[in-house]
C-alpha atoms as a PDB file:
ATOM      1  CA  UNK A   1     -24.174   0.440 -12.609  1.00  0.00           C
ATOM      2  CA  UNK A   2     -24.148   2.616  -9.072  1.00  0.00           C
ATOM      3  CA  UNK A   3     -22.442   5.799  -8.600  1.00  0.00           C
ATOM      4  CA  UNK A   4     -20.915   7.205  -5.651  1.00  0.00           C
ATOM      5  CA  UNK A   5     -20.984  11.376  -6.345  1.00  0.00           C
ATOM      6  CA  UNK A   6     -17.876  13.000  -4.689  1.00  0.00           C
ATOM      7  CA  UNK A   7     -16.735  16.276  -3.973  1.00  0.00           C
ATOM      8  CA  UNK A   8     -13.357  16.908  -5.260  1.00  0.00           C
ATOM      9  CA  UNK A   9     -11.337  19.539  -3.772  1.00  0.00           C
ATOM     10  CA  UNK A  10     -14.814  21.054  -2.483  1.00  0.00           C
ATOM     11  CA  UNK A  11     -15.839  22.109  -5.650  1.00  0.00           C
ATOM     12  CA  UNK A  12     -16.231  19.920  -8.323  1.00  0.00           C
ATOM     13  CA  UNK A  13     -18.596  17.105  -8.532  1.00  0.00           C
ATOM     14  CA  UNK A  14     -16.716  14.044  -9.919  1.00  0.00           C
ATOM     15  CA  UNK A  15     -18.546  10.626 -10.284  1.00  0.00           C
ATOM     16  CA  UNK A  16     -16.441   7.584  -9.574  1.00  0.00           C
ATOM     17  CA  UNK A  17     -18.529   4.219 -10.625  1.00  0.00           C
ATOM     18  CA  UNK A  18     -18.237   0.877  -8.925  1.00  0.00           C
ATOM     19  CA  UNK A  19     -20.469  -2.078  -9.837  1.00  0.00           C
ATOM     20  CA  UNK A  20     -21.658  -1.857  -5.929  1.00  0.00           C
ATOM     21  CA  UNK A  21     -21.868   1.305  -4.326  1.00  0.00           C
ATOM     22  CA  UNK A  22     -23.223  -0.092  -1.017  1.00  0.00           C
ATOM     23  CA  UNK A  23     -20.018  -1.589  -0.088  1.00  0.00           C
ATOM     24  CA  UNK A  24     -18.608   1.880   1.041  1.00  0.00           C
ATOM     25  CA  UNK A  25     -21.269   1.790   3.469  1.00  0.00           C
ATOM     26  CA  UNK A  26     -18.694   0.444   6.566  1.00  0.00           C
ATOM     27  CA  UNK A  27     -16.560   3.345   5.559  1.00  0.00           C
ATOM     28  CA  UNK A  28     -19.008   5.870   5.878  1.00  0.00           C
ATOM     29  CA  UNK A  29     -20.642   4.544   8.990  1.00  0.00           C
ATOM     30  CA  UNK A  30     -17.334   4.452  11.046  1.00  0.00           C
ATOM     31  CA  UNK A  31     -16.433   8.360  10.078  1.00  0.00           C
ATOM     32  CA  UNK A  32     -20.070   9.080   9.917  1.00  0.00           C
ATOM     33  CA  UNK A  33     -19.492  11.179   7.235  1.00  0.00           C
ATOM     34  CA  UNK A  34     -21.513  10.097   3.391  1.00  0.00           C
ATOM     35  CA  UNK A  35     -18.494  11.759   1.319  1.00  0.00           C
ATOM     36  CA  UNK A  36     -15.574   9.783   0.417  1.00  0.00           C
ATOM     37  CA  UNK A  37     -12.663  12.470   0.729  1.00  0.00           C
ATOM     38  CA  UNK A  38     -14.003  13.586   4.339  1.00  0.00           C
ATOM     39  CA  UNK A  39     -14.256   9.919   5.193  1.00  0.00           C
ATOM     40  CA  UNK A  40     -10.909   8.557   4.283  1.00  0.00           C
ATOM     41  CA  UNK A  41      -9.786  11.876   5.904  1.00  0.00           C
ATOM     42  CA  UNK A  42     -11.226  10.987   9.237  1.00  0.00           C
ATOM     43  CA  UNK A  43     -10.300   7.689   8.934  1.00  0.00           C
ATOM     44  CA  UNK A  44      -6.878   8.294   8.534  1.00  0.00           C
ATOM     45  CA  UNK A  45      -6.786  10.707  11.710  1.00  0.00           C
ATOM     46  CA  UNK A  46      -8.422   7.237  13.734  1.00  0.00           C
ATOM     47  CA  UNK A  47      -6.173   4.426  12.301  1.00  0.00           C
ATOM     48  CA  UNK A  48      -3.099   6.994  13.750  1.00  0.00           C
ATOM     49  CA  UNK A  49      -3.752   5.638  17.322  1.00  0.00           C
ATOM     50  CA  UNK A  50      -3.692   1.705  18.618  1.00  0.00           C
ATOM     51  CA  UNK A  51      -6.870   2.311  20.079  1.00  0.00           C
ATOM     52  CA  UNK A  52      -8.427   3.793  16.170  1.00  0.00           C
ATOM     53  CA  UNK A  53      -7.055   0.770  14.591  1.00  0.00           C
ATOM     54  CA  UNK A  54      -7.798  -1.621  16.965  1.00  0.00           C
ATOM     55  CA  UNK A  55     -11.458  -0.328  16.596  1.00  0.00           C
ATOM     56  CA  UNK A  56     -11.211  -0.381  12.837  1.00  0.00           C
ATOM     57  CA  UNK A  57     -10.086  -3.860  12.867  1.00  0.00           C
ATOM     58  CA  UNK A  58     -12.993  -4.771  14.523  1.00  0.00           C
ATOM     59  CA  UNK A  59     -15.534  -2.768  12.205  1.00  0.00           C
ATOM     60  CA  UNK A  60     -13.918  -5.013   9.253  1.00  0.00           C
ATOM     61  CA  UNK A  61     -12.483  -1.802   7.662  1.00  0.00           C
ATOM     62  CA  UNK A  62      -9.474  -2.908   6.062  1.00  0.00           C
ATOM     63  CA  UNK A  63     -11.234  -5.319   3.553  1.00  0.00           C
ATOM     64  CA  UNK A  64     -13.453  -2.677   2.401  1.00  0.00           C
ATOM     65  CA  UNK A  65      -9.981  -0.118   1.831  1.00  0.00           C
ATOM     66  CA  UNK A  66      -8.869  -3.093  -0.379  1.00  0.00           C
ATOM     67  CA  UNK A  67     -11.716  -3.418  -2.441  1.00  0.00           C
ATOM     68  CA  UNK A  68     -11.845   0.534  -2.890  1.00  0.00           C
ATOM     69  CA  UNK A  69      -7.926   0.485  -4.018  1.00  0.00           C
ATOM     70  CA  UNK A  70      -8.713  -2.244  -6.708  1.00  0.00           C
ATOM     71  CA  UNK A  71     -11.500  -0.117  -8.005  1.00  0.00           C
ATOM     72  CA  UNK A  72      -9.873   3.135  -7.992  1.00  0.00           C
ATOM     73  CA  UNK A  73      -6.658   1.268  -9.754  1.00  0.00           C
ATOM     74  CA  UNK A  74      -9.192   1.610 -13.093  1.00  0.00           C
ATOM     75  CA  UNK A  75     -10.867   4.794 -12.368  1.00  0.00           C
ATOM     76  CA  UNK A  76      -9.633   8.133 -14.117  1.00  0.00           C
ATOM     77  CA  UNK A  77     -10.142  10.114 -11.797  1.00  0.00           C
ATOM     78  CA  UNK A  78      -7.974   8.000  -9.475  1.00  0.00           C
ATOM     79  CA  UNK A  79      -5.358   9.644  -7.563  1.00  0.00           C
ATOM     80  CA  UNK A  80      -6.310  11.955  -4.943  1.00  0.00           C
ATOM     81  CA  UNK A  81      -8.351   8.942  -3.879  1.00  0.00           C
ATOM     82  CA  UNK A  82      -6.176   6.421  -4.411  1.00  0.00           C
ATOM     83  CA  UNK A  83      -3.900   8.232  -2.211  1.00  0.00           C
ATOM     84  CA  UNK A  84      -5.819   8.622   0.842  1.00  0.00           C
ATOM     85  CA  UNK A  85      -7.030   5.118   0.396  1.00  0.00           C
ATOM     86  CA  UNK A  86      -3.055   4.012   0.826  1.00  0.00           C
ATOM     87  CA  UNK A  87      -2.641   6.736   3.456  1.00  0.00           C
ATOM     88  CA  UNK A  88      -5.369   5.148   5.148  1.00  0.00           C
ATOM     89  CA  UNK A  89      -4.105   1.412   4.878  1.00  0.00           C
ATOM     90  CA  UNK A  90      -0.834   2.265   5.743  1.00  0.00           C
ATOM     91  CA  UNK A  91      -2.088   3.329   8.943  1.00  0.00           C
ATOM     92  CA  UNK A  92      -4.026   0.306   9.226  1.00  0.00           C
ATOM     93  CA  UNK A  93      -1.221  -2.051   9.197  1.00  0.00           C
ATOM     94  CA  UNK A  94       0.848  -0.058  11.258  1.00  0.00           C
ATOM     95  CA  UNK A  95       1.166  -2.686  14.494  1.00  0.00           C
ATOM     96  CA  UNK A  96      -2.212  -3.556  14.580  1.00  0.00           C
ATOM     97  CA  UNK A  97      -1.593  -7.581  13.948  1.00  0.00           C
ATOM     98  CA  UNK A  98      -5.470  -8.192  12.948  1.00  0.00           C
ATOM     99  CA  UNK A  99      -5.128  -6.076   9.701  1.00  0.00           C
ATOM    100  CA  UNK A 100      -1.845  -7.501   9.306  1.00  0.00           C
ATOM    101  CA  UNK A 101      -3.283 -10.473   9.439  1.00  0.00           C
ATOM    102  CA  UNK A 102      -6.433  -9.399   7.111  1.00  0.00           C
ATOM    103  CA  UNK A 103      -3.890  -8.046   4.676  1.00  0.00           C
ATOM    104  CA  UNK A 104      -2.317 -11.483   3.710  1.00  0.00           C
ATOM    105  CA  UNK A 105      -5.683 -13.212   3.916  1.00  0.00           C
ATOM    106  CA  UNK A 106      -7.207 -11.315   1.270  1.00  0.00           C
ATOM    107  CA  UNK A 107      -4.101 -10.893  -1.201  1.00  0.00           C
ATOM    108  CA  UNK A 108      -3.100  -7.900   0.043  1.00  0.00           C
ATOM    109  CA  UNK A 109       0.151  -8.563  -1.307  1.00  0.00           C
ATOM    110  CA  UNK A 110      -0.926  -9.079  -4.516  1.00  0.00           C
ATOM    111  CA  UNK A 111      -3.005  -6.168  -4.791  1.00  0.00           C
ATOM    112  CA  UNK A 112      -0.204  -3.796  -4.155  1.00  0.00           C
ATOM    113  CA  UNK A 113       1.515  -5.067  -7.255  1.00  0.00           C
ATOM    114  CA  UNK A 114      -0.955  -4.017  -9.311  1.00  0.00           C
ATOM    115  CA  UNK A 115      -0.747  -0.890  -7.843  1.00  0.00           C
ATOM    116  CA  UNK A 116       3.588  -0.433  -7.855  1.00  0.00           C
ATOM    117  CA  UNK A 117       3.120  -1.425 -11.542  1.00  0.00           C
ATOM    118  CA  UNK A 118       0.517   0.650 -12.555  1.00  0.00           C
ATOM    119  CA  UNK A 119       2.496   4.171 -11.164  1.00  0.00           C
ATOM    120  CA  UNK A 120       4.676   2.790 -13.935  1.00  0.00           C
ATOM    121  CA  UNK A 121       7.076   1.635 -11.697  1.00  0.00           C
ATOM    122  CA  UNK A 122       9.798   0.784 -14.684  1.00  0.00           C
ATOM    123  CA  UNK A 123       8.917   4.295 -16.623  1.00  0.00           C
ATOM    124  CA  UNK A 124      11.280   7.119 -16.850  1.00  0.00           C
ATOM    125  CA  UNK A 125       8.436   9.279 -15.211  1.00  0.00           C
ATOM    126  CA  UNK A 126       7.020   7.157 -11.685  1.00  0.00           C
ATOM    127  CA  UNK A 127       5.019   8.165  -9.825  1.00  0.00           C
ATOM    128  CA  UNK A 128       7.498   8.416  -6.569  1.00  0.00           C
ATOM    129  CA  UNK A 129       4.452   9.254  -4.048  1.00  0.00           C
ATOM    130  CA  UNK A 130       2.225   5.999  -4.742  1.00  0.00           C
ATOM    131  CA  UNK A 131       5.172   4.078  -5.019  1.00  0.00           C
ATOM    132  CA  UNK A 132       6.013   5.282  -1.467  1.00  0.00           C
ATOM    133  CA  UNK A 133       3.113   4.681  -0.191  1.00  0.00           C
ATOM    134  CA  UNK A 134       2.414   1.375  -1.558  1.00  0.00           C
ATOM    135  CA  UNK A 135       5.679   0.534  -0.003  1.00  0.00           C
ATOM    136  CA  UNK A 136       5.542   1.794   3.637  1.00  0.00           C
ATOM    137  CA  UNK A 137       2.246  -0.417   3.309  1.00  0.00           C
ATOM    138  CA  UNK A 138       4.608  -3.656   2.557  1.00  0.00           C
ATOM    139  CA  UNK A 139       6.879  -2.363   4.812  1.00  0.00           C
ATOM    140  CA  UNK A 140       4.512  -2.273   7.874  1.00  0.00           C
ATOM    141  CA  UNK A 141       3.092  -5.541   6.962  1.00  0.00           C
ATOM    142  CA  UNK A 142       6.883  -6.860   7.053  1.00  0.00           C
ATOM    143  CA  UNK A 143       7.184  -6.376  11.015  1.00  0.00           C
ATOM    144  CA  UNK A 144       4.427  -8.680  11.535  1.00  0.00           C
ATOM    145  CA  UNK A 145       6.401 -12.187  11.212  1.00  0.00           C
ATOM    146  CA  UNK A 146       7.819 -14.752   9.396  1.00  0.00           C
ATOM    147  CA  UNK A 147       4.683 -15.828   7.301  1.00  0.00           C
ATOM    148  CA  UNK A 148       3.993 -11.762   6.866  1.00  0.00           C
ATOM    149  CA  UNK A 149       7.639 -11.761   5.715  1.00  0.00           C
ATOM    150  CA  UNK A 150       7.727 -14.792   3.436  1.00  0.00           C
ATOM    151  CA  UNK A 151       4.467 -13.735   1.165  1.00  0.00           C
ATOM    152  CA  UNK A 152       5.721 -10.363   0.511  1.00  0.00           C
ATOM    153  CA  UNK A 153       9.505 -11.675  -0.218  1.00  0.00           C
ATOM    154  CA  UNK A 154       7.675 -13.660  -2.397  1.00  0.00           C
ATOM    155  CA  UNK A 155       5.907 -11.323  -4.279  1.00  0.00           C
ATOM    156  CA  UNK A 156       8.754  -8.925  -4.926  1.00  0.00           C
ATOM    157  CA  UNK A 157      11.885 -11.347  -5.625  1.00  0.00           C
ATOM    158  CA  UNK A 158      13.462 -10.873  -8.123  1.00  0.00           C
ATOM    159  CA  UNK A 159      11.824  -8.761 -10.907  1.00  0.00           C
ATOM    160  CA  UNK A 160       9.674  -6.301  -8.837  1.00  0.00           C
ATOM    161  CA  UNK A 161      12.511  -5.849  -6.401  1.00  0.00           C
ATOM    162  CA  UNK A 162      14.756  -5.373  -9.074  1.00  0.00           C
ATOM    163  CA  UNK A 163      12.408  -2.416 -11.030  1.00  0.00           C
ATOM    164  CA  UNK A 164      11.851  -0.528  -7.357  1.00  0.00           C
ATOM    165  CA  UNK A 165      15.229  -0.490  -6.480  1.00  0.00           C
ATOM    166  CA  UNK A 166      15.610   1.264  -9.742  1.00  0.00           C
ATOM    167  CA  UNK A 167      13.308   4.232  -8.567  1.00  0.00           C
ATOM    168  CA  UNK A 168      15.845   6.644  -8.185  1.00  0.00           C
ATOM    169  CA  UNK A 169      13.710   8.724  -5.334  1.00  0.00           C
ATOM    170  CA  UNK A 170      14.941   8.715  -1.545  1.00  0.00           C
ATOM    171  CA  UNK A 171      11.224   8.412  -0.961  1.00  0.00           C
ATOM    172  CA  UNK A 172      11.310   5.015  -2.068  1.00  0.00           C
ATOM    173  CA  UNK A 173      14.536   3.828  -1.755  1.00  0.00           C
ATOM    174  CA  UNK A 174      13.766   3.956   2.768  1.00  0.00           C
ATOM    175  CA  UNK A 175      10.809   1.694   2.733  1.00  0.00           C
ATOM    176  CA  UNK A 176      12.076  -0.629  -0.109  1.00  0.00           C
ATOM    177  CA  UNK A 177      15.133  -1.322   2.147  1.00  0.00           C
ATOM    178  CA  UNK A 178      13.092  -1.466   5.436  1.00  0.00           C
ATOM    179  CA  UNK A 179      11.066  -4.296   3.440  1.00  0.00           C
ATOM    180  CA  UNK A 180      14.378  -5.759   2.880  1.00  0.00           C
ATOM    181  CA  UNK A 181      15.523  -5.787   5.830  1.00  0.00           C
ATOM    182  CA  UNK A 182      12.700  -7.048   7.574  1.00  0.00           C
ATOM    183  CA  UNK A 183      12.457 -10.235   5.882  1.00  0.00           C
ATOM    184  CA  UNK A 184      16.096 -10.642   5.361  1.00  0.00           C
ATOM    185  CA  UNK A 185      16.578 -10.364   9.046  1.00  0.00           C
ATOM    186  CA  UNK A 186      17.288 -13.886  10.768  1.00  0.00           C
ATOM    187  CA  UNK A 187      17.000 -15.380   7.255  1.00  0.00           C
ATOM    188  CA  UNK A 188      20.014 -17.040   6.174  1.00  0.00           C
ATOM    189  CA  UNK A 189      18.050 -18.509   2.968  1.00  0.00           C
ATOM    190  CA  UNK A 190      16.841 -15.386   2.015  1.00  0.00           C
ATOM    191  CA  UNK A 191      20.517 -13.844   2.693  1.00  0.00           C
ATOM    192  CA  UNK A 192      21.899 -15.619   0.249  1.00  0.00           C
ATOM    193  CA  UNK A 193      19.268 -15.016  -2.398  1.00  0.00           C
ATOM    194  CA  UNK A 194      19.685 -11.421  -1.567  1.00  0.00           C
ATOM    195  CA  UNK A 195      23.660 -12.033  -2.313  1.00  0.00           C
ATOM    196  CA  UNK A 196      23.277 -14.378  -4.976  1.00  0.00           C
ATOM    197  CA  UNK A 197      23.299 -13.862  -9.184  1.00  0.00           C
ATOM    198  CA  UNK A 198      19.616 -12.304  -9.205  1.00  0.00           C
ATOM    199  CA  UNK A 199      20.090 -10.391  -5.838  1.00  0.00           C
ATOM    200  CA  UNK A 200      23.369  -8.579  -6.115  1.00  0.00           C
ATOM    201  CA  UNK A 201      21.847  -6.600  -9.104  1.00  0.00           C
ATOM    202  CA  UNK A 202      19.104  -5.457  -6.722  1.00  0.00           C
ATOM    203  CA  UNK A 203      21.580  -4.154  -3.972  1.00  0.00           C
ATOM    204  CA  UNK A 204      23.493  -2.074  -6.847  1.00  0.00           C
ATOM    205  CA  UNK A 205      20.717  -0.416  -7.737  1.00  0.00           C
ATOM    206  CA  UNK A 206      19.606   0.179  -4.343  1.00  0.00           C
ATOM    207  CA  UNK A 207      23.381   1.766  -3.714  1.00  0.00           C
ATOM    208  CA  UNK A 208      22.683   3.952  -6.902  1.00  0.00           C
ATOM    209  CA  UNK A 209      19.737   5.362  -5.535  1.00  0.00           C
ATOM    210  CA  UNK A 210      21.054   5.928  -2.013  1.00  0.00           C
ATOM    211  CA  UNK A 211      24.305   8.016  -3.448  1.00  0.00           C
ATOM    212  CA  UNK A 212      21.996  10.266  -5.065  1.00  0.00           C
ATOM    213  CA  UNK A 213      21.071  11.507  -1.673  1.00  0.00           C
END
């Protein structure tokens, strides 16, 4: 077993383990930083341009920000971490069509279940910022096409759709109906699922959520 030592909140030291420590090298090389925080930091700050992600995409990045999300998912001492880590993605897949691509390729999708069901998505108490995030991750993914469109749609219909929607936060409630709308949008099939027995239920909800605001 490797550790990776961390500084938390620049004071103190945490360890987070993962069975291979050397595949955070690619992060630390592009930020040329060797701490984790500082790295996802900077890393964030590049993916905010075309150019940054463009040049992330071709370092390979976004695989690596996978594999760290499914680690951190079962680390204690997850969620400052976790949260850069979506910050990070989410700027990753914002336009840039080669993590887009990446994202669906390496069951992307997927992934970000685990991690809107482990914020304890159908819990009295979720945790509305993860959940966000996760979600403006889907969401950006969404604007990439039909085939983007189709593997998320069918990841989240009808259950997972259902248990968001019931996420009475704002927050969530934009990027959840962005997602919608996205794959809905010059779908006729997927139209009527969204008006049919299991859909309708998902649309109340989402209704709910919105008149809170």
């Amino acid at each position: 077993m490797h550790f990776a030592k961390l500084i938390m909140g620049g004071a103190s030291l945490t360890e987070l383990s993962f069975p291979q420590n050397d595949f955070l090298e690619p992060l630390f090389t592009a930020s040329k930083s060797s701490d984790l925080k500082e790295t996802l930091e900077i890393l964030i700050a590049i993916a905010k341009t075309d150019d940054g992600r463009a040049d992330l995409a071709s370092k390979n990045i976004l695989p690596v920000v996978l594999q760290l999300i499914t680690h951190l998912l079962n680390d204690p001492f997850d969620h400052e971490y976790l949260s850069l880590s979506l910050r990070l993605m989410r700027n990753l897949c914002a336009g840039e069509v080669a993590n887009q691509k990446s994202f669906i390729q390496l069951n992307g999708v997927g992934i970000f279940l685990t991690v809107l069901r482990s914020k304890k998505v159908a819990s009295s108490e979720p945790d509305h910022g993860i959940i966000r995030m996760g979600l403006q991750v889907l969401a950006n993914v969404s604007l990439a096409g039909k085939e983007h469109q189709q593997a998320i749609w069918g990841g989240l219909f009808h259950d997972e759709l259902y248990m968001l929607a019931k996420v009475r936060s704002q927050g969530t409630c934009d990027p959840l109906c962005m997602i919608i709308y996205a794959c809905c949008d010059g779908s006729p099939e997927l139209v009527l699922q969204l008006c049919g027995n299991q859909g309708l239920p998902i649309v109340v909800e989402i209704i709910r959520t919105a008149s809170l605001g």
